[in-house]
Protein backbone atom coordinates (compact mmCIF):
# COMPACT_ATOMS: atom_id res chain seq x y z
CA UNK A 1 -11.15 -15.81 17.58
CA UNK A 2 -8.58 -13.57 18.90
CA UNK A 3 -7.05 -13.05 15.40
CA UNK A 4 -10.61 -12.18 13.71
CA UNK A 5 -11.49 -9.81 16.90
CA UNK A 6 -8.35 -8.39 15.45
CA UNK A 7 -8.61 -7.86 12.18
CA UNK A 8 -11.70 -6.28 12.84
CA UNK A 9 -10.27 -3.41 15.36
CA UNK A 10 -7.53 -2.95 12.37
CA UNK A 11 -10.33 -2.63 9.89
CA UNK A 12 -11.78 -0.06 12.40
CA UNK A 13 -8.69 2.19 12.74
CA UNK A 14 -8.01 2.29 9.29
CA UNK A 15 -11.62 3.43 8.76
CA UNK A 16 -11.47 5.96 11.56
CA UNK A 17 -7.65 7.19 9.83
CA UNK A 18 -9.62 7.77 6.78
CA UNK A 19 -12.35 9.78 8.35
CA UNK A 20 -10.35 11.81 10.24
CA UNK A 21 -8.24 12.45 7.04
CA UNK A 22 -11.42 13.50 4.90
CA UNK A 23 -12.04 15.97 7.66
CA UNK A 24 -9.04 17.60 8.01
CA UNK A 25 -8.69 21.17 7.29
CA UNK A 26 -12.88 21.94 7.52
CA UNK A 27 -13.68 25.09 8.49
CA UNK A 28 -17.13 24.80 9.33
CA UNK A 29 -18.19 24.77 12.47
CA UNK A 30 -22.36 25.50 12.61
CA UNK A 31 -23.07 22.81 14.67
CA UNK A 32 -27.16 23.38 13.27
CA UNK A 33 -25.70 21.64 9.96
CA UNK A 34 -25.34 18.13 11.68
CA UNK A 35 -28.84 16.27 11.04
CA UNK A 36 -28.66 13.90 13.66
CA UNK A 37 -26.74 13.55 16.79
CA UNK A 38 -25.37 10.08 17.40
CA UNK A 39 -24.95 10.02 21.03
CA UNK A 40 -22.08 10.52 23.13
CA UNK A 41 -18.86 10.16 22.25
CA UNK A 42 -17.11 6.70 23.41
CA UNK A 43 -14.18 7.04 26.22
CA UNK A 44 -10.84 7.47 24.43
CA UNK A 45 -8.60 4.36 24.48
CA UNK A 46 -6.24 4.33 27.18
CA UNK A 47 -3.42 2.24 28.45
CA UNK A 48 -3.31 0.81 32.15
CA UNK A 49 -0.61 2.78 33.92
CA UNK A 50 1.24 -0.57 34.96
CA UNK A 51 1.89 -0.73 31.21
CA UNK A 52 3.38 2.31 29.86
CA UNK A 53 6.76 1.84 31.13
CA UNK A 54 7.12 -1.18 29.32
CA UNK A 55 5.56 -0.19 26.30
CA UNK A 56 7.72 2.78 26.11
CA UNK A 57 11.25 0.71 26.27
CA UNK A 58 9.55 -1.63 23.58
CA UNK A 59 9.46 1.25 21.30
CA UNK A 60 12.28 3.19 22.59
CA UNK A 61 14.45 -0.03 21.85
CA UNK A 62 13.10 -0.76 18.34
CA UNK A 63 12.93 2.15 16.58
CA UNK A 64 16.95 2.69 17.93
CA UNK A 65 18.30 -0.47 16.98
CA UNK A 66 15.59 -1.78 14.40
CA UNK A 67 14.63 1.39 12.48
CA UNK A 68 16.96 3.01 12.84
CA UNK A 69 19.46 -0.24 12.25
CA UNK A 70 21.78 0.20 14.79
CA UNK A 71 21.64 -3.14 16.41
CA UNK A 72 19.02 -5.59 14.79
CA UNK A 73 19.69 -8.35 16.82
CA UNK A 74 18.44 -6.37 19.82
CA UNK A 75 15.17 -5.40 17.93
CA UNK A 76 14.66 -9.13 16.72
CA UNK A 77 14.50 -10.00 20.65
CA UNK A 78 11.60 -7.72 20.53
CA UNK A 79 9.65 -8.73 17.08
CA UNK A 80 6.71 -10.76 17.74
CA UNK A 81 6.85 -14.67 15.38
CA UNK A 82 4.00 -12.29 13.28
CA UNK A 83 6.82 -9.66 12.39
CA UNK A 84 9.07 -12.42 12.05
CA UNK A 85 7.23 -14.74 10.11
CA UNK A 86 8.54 -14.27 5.70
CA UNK A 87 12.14 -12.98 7.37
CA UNK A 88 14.65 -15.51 8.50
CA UNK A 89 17.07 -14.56 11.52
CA UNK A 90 20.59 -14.34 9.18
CA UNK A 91 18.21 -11.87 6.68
CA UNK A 92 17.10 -9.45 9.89
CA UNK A 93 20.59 -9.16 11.77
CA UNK A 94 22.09 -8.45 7.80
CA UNK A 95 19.62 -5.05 8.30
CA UNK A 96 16.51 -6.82 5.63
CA UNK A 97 13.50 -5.91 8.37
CA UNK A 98 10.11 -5.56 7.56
CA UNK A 99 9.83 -1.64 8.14
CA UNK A 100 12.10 0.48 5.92
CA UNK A 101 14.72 2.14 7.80
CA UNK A 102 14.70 6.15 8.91
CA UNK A 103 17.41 7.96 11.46
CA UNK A 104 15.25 9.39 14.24
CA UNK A 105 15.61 12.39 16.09
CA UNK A 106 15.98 11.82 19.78
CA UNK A 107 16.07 8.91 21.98
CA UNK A 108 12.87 8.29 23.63
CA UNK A 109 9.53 8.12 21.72
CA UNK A 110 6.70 8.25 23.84
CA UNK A 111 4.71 11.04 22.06
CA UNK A 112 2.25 8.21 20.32
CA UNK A 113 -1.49 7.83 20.38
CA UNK A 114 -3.45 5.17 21.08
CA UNK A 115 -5.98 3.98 18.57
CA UNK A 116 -7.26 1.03 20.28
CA UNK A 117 -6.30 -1.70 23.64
CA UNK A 118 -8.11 -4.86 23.00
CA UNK A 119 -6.93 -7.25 26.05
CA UNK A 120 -3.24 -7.78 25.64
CA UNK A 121 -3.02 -5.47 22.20
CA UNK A 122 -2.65 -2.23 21.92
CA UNK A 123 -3.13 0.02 18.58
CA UNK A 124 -0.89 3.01 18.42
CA UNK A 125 0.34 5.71 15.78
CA UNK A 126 3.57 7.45 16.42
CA UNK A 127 5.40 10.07 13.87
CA UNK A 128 9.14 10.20 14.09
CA UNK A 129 10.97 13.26 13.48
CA UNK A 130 14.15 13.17 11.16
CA UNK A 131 17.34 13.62 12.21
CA UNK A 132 17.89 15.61 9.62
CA UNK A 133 15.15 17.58 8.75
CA UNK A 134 16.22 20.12 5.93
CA UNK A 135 16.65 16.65 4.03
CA UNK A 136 14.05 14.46 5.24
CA UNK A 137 10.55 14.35 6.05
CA UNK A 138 8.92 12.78 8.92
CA UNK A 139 7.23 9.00 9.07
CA UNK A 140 3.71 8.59 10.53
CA UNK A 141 3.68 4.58 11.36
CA UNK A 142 0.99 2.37 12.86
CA UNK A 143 1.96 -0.30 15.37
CA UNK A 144 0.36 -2.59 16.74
CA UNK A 145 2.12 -4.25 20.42
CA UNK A 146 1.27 -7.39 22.04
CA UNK A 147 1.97 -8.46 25.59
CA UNK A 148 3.64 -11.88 26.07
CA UNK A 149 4.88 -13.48 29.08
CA UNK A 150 5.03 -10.07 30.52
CA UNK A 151 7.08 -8.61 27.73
CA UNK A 152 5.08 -6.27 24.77
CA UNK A 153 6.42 -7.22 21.25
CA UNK A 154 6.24 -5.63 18.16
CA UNK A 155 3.41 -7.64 16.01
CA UNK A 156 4.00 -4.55 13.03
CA UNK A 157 5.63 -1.22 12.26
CA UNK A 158 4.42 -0.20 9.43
CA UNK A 159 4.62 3.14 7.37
CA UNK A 160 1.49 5.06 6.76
CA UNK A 161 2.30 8.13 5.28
CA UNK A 162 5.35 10.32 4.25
CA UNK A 163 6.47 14.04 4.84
CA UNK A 164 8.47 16.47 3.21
CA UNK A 165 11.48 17.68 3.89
CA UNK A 166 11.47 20.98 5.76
CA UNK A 167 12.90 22.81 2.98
CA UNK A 168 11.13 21.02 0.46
CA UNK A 169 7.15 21.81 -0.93
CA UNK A 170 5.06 20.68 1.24
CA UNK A 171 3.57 17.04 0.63
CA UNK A 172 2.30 13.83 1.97
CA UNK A 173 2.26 10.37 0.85
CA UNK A 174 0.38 7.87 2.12
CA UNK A 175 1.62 3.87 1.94
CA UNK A 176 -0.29 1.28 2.82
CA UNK A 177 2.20 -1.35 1.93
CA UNK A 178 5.99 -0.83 2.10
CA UNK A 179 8.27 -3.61 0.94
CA UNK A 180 10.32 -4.20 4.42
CA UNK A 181 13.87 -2.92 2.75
CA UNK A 182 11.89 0.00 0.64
CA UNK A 183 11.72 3.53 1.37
CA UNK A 184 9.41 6.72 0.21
CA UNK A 185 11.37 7.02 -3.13
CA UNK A 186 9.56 4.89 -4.82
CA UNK A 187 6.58 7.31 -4.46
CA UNK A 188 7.93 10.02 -6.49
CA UNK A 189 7.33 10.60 -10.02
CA UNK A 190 9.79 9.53 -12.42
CA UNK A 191 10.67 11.05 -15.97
CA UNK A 192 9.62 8.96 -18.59
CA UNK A 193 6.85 6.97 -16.89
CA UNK A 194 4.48 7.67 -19.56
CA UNK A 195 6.62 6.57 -21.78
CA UNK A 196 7.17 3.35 -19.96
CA UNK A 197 3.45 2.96 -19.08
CA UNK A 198 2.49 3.67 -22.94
CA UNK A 199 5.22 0.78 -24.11
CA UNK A 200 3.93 -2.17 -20.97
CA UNK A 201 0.42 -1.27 -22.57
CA UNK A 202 1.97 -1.78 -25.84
CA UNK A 203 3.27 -4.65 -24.97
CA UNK A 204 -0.19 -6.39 -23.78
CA UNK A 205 -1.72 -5.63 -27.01
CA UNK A 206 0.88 -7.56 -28.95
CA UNK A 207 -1.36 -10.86 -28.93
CA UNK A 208 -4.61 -8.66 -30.08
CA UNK A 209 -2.64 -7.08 -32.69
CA UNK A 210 -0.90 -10.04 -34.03
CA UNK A 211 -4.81 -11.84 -33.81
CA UNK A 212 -6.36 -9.12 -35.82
CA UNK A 213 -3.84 -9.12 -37.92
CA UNK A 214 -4.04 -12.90 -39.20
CA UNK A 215 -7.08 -13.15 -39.65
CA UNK A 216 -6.58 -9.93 -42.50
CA UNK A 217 -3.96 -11.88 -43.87
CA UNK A 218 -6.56 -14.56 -44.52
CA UNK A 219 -8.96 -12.73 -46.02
CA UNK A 220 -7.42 -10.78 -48.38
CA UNK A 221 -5.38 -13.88 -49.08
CA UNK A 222 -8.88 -15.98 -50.01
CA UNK A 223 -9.93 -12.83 -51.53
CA UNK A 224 -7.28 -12.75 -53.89
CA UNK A 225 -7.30 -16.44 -54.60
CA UNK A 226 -11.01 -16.84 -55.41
CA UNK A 227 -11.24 -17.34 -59.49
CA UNK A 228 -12.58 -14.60 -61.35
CA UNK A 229 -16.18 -15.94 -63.19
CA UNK A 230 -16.17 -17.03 -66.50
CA UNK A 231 -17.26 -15.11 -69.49
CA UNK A 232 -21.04 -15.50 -70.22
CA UNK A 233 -21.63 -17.92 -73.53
CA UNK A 234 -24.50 -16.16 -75.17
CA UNK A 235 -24.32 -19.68 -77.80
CA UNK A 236 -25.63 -21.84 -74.87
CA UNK A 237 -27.42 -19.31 -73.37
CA UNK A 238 -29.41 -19.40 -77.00
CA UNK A 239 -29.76 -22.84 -77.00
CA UNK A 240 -31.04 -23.23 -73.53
CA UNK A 241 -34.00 -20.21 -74.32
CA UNK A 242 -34.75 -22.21 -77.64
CA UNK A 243 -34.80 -25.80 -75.48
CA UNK A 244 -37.42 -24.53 -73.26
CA UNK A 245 -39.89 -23.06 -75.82
């Protein structure tokens, strides 16, 4: 029950992210252009007080020695069996998390917002800054926490989107699924991909092509076999006429 009450606030959040992303950068604001009101808005989520300063070391302690790789074995005290579950212990401490790892700027991270608190979870999106900005982009990540035996773990950490570089043109890429030792390179276009695309469809065509090509084979090869029609006799042909008068 629990797990299905969460999926569904996840399903939620990720439809909210994409509203609030298809209405970003509007410029109007004639509020006579909405055609019907749907009520009040509900209470933003909020975190009981008692919590935060837990909450905070949670993520002040993983995204220093998990992300950010400096001590995994301190982070894997903190990973939840669901972040742990498809990584064994010897693969985290070698540095093989599930969330790509990124060099932070600062040492406390308590700028995040919460998207949702359903009993003992909590929903948040935090953006770390890079450490070294003129070279790297920022990392927009939602996380989900959940408290156990008075300790919040991390249940995931994942990626959702991608900034450039100060320096660089401006861009974003969004990610909903990161391999847990990739990065954002992946996202950027490659010379040759067409190329490469153009030969893997290629490739899948091979069967149809060899298909289509057989069966030509086999009819020009019956084609060519069939044998030619004999001369007409116009002897028998006489005879037959004279046989039927």
């Amino acid at each position: 029950m629990h797990l299905r009450r969460s999926r569904v606030i996840h399903g939620a959040i990720l439809l909210a992210a994409a509203m609030g992303l298809g209405g970003c950068g509007s410029g109007v604001h004639d509020t006579k252009s909405v055609p019907l009101s749907l009520g009040p808005a509900p209470p933003p989520a909020t975190i009981p007080h008692a919590y935060r300063k837990d909450i905070a070391h949670t993520l002040d302690t993983f995204v220093r020695y998990g992300v950010e790789r400096k001590a995994p074995a301190r982070a894997y005290a903190l990973a939840s069996p669901m972040m742990r579950s498809g990584v064994s212990r010897k693969q985290w401490l070698a540095g093989s998390l599930p969330v790509p790892p990124f060099r932070s700027k600062g040492t406390n991270f308590h700028r995040y917002s919460v998207m949702a608190v359903d009993g003992n979870k909590v929903y948040l999106s935090l953006i770390l800054q890079p450490r070294h900005p003129k070279t790297q982009g920022a990392v927009a990540y939602n996380i989900r926490l959940t408290r156990d035996h008075g300790r919040w773990l991390v249940d995931w950490f994942t990626p959702s989107a991608f900034f450039a570089a100060k320096d660089a043109k401006p861009k974003v890429f969004a990610a909903p699924d990161i391999a847990p030792s990739g990065d954002a390179t992946w996202l950027q276009h490659k010379a040759g991909a067409n190329m490469m695309m153009m030969g893997v469809l290629l490739l899948l065509a091979l069967p149809l092509l060899a298909v289509l090509g057989w069966v030509g084979y086999g009819l020009l090869r019956s084609r060519l076999q069939r044998p030619a029609p004999l001369p007409e006799d116009e002897r028998w042909d006489a005879a037959l006429r004279r046989t039927a008068d």
